[in-house]
C-alpha atoms as a PDB file:
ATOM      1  CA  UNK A   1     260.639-231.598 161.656  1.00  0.00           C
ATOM      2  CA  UNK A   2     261.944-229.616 158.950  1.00  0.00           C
ATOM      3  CA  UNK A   3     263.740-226.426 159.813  1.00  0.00           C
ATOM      4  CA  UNK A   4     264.564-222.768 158.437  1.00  0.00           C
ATOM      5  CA  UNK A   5     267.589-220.747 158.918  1.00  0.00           C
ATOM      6  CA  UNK A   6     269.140-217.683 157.622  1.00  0.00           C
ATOM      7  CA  UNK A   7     272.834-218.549 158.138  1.00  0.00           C
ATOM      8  CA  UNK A   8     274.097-217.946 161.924  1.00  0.00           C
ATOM      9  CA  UNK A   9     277.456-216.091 162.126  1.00  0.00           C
ATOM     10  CA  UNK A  10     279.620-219.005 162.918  1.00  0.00           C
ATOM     11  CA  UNK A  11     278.554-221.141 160.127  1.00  0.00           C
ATOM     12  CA  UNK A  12     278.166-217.909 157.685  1.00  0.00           C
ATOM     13  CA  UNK A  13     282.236-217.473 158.874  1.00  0.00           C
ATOM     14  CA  UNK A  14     283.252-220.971 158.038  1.00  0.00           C
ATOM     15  CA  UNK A  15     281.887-220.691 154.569  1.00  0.00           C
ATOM     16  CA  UNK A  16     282.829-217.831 153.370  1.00  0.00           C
ATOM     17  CA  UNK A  17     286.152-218.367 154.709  1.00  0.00           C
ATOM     18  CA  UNK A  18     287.060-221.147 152.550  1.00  0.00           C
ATOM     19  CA  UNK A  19     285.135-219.138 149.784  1.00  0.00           C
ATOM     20  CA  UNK A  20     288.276-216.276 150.294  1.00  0.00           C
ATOM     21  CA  UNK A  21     290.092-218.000 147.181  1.00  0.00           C
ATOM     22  CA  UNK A  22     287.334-218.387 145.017  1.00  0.00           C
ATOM     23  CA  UNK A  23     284.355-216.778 143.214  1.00  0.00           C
ATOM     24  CA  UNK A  24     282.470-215.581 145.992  1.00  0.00           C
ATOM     25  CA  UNK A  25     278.939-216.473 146.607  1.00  0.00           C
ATOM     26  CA  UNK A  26     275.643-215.029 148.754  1.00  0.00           C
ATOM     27  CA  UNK A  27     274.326-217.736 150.926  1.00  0.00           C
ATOM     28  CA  UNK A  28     270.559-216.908 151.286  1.00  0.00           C
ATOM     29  CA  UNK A  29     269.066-219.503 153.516  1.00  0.00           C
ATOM     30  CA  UNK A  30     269.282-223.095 154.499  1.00  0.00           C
ATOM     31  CA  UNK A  31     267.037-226.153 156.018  1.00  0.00           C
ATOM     32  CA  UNK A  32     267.891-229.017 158.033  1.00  0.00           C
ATOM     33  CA  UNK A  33     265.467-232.094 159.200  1.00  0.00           C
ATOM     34  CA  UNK A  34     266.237-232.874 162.750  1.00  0.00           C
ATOM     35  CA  UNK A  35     266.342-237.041 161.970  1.00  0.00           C
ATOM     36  CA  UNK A  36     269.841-238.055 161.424  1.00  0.00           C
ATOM     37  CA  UNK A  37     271.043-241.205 159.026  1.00  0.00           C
ATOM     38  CA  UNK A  38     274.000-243.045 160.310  1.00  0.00           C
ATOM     39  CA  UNK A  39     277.049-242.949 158.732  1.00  0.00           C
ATOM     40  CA  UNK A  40     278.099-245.917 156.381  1.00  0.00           C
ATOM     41  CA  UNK A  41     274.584-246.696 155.529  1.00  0.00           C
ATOM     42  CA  UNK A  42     272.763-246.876 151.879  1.00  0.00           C
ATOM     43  CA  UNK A  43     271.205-243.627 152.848  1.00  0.00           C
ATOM     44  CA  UNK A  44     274.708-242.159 152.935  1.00  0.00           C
ATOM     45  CA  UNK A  45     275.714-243.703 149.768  1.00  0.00           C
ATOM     46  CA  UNK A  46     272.586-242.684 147.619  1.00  0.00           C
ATOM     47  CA  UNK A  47     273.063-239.348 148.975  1.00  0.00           C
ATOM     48  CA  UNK A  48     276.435-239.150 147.646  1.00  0.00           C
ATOM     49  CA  UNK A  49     275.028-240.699 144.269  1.00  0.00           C
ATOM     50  CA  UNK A  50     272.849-237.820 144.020  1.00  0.00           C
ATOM     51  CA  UNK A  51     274.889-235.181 145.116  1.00  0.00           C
ATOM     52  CA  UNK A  52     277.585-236.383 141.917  1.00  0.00           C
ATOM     53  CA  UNK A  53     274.753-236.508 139.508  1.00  0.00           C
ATOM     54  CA  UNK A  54     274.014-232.820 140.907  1.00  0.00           C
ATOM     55  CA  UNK A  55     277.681-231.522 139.725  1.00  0.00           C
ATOM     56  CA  UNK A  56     277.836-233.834 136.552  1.00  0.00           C
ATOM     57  CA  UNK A  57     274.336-232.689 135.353  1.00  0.00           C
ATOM     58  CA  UNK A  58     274.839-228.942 136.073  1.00  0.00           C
ATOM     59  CA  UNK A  59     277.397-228.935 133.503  1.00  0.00           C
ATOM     60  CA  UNK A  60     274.586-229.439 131.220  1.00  0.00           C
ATOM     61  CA  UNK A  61     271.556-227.744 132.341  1.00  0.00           C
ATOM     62  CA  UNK A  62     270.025-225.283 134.849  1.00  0.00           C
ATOM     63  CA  UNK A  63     267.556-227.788 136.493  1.00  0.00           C
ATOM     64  CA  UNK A  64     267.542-231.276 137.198  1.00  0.00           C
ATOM     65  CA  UNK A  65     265.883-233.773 139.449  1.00  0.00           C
ATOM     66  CA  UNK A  66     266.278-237.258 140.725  1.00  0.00           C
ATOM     67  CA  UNK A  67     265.412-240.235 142.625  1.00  0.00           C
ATOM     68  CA  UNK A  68     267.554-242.876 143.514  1.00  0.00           C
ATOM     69  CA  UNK A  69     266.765-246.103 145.745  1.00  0.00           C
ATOM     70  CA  UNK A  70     263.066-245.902 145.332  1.00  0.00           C
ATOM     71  CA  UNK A  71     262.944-249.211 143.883  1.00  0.00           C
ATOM     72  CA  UNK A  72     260.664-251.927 145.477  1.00  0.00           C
ATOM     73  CA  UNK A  73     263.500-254.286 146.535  1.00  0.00           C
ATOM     74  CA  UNK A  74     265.595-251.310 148.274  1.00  0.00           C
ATOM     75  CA  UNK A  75     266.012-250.900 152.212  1.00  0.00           C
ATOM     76  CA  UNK A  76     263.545-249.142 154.220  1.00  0.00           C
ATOM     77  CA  UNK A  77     265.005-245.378 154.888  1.00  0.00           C
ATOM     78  CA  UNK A  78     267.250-245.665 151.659  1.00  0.00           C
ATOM     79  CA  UNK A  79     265.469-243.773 148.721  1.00  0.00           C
ATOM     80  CA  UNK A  80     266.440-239.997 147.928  1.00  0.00           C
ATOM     81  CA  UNK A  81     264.679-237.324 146.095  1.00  0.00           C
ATOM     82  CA  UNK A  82     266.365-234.127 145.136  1.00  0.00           C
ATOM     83  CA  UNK A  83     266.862-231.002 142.886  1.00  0.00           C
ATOM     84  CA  UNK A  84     269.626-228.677 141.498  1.00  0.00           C
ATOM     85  CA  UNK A  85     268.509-225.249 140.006  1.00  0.00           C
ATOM     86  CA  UNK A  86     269.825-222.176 138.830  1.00  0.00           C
ATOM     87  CA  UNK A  87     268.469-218.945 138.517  1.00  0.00           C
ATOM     88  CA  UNK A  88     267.602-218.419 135.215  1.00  0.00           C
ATOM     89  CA  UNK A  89     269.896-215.882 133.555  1.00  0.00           C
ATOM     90  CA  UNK A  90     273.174-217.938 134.299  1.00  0.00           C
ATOM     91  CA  UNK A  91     275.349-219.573 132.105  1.00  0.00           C
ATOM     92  CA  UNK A  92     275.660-223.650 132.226  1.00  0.00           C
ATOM     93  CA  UNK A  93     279.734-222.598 133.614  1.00  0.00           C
ATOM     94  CA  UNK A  94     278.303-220.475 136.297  1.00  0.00           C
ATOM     95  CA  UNK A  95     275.737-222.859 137.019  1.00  0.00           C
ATOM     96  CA  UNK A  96     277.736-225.661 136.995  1.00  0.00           C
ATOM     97  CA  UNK A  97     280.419-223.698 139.440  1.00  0.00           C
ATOM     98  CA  UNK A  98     277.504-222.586 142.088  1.00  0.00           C
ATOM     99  CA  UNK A  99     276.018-225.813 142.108  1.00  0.00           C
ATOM    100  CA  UNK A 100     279.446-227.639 142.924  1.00  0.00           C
ATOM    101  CA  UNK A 101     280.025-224.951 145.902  1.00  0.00           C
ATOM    102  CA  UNK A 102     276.661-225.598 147.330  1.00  0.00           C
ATOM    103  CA  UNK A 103     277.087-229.150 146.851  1.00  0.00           C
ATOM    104  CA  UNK A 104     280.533-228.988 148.704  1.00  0.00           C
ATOM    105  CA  UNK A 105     278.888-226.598 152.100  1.00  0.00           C
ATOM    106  CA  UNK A 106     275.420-228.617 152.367  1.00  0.00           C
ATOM    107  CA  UNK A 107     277.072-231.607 154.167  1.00  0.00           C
ATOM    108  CA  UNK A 108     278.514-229.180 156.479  1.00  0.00           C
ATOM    109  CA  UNK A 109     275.341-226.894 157.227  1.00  0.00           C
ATOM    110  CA  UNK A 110     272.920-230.378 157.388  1.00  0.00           C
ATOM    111  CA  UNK A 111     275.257-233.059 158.574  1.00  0.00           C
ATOM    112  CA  UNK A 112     274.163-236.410 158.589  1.00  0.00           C
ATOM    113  CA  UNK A 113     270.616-234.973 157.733  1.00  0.00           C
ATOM    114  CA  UNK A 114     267.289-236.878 156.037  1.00  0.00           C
ATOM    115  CA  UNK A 115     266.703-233.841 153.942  1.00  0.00           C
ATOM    116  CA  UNK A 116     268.397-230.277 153.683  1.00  0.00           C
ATOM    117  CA  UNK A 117     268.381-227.227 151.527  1.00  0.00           C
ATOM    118  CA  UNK A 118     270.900-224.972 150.902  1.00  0.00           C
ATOM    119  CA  UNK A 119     269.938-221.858 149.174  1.00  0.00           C
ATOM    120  CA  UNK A 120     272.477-219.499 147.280  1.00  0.00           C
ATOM    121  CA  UNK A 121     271.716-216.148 145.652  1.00  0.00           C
ATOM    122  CA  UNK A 122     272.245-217.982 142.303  1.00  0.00           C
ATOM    123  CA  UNK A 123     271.249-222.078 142.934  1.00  0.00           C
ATOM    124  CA  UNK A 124     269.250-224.062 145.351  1.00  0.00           C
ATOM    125  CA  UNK A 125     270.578-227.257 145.969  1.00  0.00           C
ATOM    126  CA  UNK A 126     267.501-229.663 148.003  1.00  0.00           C
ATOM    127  CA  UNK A 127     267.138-233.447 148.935  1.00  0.00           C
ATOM    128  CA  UNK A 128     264.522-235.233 150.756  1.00  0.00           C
ATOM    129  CA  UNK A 129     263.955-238.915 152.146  1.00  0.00           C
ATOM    130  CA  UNK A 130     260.309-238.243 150.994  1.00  0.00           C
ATOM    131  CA  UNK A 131     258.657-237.974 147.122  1.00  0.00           C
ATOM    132  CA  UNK A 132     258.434-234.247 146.918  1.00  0.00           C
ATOM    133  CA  UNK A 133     259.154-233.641 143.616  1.00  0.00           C
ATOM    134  CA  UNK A 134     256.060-231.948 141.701  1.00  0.00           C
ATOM    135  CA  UNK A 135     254.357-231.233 144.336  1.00  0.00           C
ATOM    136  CA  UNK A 136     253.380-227.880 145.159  1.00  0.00           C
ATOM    137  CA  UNK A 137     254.541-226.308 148.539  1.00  0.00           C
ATOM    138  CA  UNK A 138     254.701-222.485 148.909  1.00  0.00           C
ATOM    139  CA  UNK A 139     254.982-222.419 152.252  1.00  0.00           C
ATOM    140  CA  UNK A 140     257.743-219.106 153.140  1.00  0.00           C
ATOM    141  CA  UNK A 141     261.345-219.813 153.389  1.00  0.00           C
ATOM    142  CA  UNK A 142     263.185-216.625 153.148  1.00  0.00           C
ATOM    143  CA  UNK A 143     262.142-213.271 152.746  1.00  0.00           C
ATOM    144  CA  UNK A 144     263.806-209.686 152.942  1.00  0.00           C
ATOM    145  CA  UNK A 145     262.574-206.168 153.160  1.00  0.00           C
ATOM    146  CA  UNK A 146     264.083-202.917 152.334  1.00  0.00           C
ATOM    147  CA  UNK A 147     264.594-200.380 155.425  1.00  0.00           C
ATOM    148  CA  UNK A 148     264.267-197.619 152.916  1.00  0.00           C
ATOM    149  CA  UNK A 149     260.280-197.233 151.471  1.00  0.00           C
ATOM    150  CA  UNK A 150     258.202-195.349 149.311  1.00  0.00           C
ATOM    151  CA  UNK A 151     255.561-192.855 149.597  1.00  0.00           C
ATOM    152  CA  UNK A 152     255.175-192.048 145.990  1.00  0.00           C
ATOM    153  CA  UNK A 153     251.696-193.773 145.193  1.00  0.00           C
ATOM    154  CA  UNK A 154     252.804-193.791 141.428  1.00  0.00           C
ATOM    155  CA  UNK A 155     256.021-195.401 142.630  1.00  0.00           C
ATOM    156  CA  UNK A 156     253.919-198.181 144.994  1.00  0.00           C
ATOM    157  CA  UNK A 157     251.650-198.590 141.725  1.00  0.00           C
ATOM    158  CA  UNK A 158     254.462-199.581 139.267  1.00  0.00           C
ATOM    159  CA  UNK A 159     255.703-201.811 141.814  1.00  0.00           C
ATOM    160  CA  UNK A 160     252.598-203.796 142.011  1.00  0.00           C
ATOM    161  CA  UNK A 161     252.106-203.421 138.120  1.00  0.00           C
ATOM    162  CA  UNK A 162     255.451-205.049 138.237  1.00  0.00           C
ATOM    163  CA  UNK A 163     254.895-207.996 140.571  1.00  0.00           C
ATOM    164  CA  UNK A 164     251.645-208.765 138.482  1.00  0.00           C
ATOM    165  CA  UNK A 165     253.903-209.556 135.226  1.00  0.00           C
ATOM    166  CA  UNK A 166     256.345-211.680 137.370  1.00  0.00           C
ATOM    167  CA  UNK A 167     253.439-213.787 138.150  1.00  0.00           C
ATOM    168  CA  UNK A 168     253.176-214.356 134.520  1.00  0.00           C
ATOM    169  CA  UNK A 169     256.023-216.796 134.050  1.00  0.00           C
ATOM    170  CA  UNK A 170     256.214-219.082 130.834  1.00  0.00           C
ATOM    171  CA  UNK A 171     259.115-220.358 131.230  1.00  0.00           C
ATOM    172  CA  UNK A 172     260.101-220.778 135.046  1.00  0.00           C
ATOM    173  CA  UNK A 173     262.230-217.684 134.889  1.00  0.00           C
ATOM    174  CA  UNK A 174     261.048-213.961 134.452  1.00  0.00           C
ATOM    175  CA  UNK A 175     262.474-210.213 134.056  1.00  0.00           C
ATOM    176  CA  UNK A 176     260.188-207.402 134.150  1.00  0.00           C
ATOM    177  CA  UNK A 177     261.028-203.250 134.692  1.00  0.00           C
ATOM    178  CA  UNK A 178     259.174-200.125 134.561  1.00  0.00           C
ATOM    179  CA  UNK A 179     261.150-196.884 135.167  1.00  0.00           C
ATOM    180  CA  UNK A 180     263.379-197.212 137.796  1.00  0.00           C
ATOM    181  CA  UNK A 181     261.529-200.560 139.361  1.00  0.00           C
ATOM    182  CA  UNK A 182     262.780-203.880 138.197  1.00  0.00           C
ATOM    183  CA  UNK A 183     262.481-207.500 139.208  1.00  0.00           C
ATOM    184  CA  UNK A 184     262.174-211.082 138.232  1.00  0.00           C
ATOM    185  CA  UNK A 185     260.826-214.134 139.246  1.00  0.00           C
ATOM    186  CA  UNK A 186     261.481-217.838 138.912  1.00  0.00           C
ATOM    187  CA  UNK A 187     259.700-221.163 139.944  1.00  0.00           C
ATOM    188  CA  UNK A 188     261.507-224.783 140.317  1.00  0.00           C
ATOM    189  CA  UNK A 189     261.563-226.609 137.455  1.00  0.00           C
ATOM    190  CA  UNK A 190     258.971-229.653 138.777  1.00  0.00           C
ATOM    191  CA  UNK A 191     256.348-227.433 138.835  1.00  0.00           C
ATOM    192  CA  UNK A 192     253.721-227.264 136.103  1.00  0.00           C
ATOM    193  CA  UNK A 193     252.425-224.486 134.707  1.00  0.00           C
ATOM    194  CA  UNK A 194     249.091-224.133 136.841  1.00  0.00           C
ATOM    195  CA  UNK A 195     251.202-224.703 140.248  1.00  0.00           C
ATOM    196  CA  UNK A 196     254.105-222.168 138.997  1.00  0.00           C
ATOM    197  CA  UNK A 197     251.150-219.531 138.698  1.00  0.00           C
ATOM    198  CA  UNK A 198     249.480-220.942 142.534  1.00  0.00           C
ATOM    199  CA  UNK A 199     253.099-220.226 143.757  1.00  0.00           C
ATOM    200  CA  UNK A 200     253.745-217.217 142.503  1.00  0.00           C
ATOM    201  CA  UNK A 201     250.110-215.775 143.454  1.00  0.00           C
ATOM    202  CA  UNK A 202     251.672-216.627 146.841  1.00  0.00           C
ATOM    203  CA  UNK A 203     254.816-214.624 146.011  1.00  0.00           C
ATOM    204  CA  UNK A 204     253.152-211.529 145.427  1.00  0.00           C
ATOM    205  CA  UNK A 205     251.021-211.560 147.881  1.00  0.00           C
ATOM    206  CA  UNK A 206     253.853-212.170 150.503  1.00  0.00           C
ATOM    207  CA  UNK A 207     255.989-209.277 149.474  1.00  0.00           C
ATOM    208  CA  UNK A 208     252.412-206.744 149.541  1.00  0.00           C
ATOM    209  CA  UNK A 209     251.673-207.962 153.206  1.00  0.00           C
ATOM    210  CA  UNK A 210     255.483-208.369 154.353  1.00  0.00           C
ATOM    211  CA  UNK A 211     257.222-205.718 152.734  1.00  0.00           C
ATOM    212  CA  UNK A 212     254.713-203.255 152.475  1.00  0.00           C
ATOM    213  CA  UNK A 213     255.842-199.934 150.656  1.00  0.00           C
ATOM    214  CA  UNK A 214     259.644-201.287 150.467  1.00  0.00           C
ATOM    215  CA  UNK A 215     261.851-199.609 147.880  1.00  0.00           C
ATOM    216  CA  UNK A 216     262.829-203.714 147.623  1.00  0.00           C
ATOM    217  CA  UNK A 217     261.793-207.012 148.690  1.00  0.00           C
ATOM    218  CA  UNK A 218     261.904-210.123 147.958  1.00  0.00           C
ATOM    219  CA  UNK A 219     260.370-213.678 149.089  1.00  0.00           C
ATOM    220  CA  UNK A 220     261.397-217.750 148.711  1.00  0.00           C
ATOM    221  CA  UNK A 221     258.814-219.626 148.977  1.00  0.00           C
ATOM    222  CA  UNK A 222     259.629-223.728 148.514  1.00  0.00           C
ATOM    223  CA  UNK A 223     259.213-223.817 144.884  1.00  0.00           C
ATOM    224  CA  UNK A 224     259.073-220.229 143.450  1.00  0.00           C
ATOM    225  CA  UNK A 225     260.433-216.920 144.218  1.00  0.00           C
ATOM    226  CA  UNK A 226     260.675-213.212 143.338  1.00  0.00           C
ATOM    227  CA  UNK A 227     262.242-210.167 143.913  1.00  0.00           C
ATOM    228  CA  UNK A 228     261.741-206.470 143.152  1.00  0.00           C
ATOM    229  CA  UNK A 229     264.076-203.356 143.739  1.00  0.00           C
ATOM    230  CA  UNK A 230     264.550-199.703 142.931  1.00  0.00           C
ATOM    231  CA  UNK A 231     266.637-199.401 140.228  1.00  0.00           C
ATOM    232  CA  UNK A 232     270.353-198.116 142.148  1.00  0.00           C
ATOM    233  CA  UNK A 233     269.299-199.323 145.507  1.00  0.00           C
ATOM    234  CA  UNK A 234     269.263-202.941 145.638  1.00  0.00           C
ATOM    235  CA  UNK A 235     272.764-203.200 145.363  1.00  0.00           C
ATOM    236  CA  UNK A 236     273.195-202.256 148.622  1.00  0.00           C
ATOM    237  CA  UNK A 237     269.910-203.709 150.489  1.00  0.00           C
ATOM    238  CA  UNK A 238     269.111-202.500 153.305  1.00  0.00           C
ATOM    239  CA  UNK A 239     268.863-205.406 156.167  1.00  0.00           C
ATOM    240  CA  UNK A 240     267.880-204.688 160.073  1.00  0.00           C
ATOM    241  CA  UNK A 241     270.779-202.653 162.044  1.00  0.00           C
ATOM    242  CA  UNK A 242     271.291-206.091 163.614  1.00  0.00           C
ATOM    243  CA  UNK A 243     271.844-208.214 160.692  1.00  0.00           C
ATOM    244  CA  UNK A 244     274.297-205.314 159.242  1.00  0.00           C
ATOM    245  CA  UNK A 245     276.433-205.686 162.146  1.00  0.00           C
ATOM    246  CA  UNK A 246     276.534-208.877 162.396  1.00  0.00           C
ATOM    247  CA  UNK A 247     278.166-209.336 158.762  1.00  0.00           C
ATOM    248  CA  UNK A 248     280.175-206.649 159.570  1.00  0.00           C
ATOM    249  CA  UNK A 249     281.468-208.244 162.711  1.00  0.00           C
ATOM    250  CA  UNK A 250     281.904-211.547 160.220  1.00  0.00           C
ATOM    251  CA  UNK A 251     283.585-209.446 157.832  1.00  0.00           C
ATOM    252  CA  UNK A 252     285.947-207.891 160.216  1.00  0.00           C
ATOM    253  CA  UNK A 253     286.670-211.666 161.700  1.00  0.00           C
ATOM    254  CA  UNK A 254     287.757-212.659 158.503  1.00  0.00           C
ATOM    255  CA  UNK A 255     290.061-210.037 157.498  1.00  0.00           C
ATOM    256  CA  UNK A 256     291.822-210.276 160.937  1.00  0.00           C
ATOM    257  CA  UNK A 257     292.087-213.829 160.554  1.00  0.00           C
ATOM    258  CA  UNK A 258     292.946-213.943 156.931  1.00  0.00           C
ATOM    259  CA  UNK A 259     295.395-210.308 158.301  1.00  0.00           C
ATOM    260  CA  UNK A 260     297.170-212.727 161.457  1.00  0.00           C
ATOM    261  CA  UNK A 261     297.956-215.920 159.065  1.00  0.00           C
ATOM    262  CA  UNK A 262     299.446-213.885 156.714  1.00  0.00           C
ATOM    263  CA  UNK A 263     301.315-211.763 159.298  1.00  0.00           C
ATOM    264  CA  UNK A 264     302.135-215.294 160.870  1.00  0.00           C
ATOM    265  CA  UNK A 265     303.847-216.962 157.340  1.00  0.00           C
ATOM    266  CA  UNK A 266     305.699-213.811 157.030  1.00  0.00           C
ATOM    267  CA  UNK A 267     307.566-213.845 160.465  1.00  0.00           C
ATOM    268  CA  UNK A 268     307.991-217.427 160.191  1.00  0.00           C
ATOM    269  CA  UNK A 269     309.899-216.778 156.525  1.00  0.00           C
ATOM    270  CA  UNK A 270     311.547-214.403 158.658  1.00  0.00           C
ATOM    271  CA  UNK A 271     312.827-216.612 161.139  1.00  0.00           C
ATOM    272  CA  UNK A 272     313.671-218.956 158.843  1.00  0.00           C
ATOM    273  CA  UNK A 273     315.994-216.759 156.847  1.00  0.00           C
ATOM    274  CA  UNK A 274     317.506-215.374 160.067  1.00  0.00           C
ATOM    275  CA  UNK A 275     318.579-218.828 161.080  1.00  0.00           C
ATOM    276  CA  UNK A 276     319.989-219.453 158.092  1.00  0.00           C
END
């Protein structure tokens, strides 16, 4: 059984406590299946296969895929199937740098797991012990609504004109605005054309029923997503009161913690120079 998580504080602290020190990334949501491989197994080391040819590749490219031990002479359990992608405005170095930190956390949200996802705001990194790759899912993963909505019906009308052109995606990735609404859109890179259009039918019709009159929204679904947002307001989204306190518990965690090591090296250089 395949599960979906936004990140819980704990695991949301860990993370972005060892992401202090570097560029500093949006974790969005993440999946875990409850079967566990053991440790020292050809699982574990095709895994590891495919999580190198993840980092190597997005060097190169925004989207890759592979399979590895699905040969007919290789253990039961052993094959992998898995996917790298970035969203589609990025640069191969950006890419390449989000990809490596996902890479880096997904062992420690999924460990020892069959099949995970980890989902940033700029790169999903998946793997499964099962062929998924082309085929389409858009079953919901993530979504998020705006607190603040709209009653202007030529406002709610742009935003559906809006959503309509995101559904119109050539090329996996689309950016569409009209006045002060923007948006874009994106669908994995195993999709074909038909099932990138299925998917993002989906999309759309997810943010209408869950979002409603939102000033912003947006929806994952397994192989596609989009987003929409009034233009000054997405930049700070509005998420329940409860979510909004909890990363601003998390916040004020870390800066006490990051606060009392500091304050801790600094009376220890203290000390130090007092003894001497």
């Amino acid at each position: 059984m395949f599960k979906f998580h936004k990140l819980s504080s704990n695991i949301f602290l860990f993370l972005t406590f060892f992401s202090c020190f570097v560029r500093s990334y949006v974790f969005t949501y993440y999946g875990c299946s409850q079967e566990k491989f053991q440790p020292n197994t050809q699982f574990e080391t095709n895994l590891n296969s495919l999580l190198s040819l993840f980092v190597s590749s997005s060097s190169q490219t925004l989207y890759n895929s592979f399979a590895i031990g699905n040969d007919t002479n290789a253990p039961i359990n052993s094959p992998i199937y898995g996917l790298y992608q970035c969203r589609g405005d990025l640069r191969t170095p950006e890419c390449s740098e989000c990809v490596k930190n996902t890479v880096s956390r997904i062992g420690v949200v999924c460990p020892y797991s069959y099949s995970a996802s980890l989902q940033l705001e700029e790169c999903l990194v998946r793997f499964e012990n099962y062929d998924f790759l082309g085929k389409l899912d858009a079953s919901l993963r993530f979504k998020k609504c705006s607190k603040g909505v709209s009653h202007d019906v030529q406002s709610l009308k742009r935003r559906d004109d809006i959503l309509d052109e995101l559904g119109e995606v050539d090329q996996g990735f689309r950016v569409s605005g009209s006045g002060l609404v923007q948006g874009f859109s994106q669908c994995l890179g195993d999709l074909n054309k038909n099932d990138c259009s299925s998917c993002l039918e989906e999309a759309i019709s997810k943010l209408k029923s869950l979002c409603g009159s939102s000033q912003a929204g947006e929806v994952f679904l397994a192989q596609c997503y989009m987003r929409y947002w009034t233009s000054g307001y997405y930049d700070s989204p509005s998420r329940s009161s409860r979510d909004d306190d909890d990363v601003g518990k998390t916040i004020a965690i870390i800066v006490g913690v990051v606060g009392g090591v500091a304050a801790f090296i600094v009376l220890l250089s203290f000390c130090g120079k007092s003894k001497g």
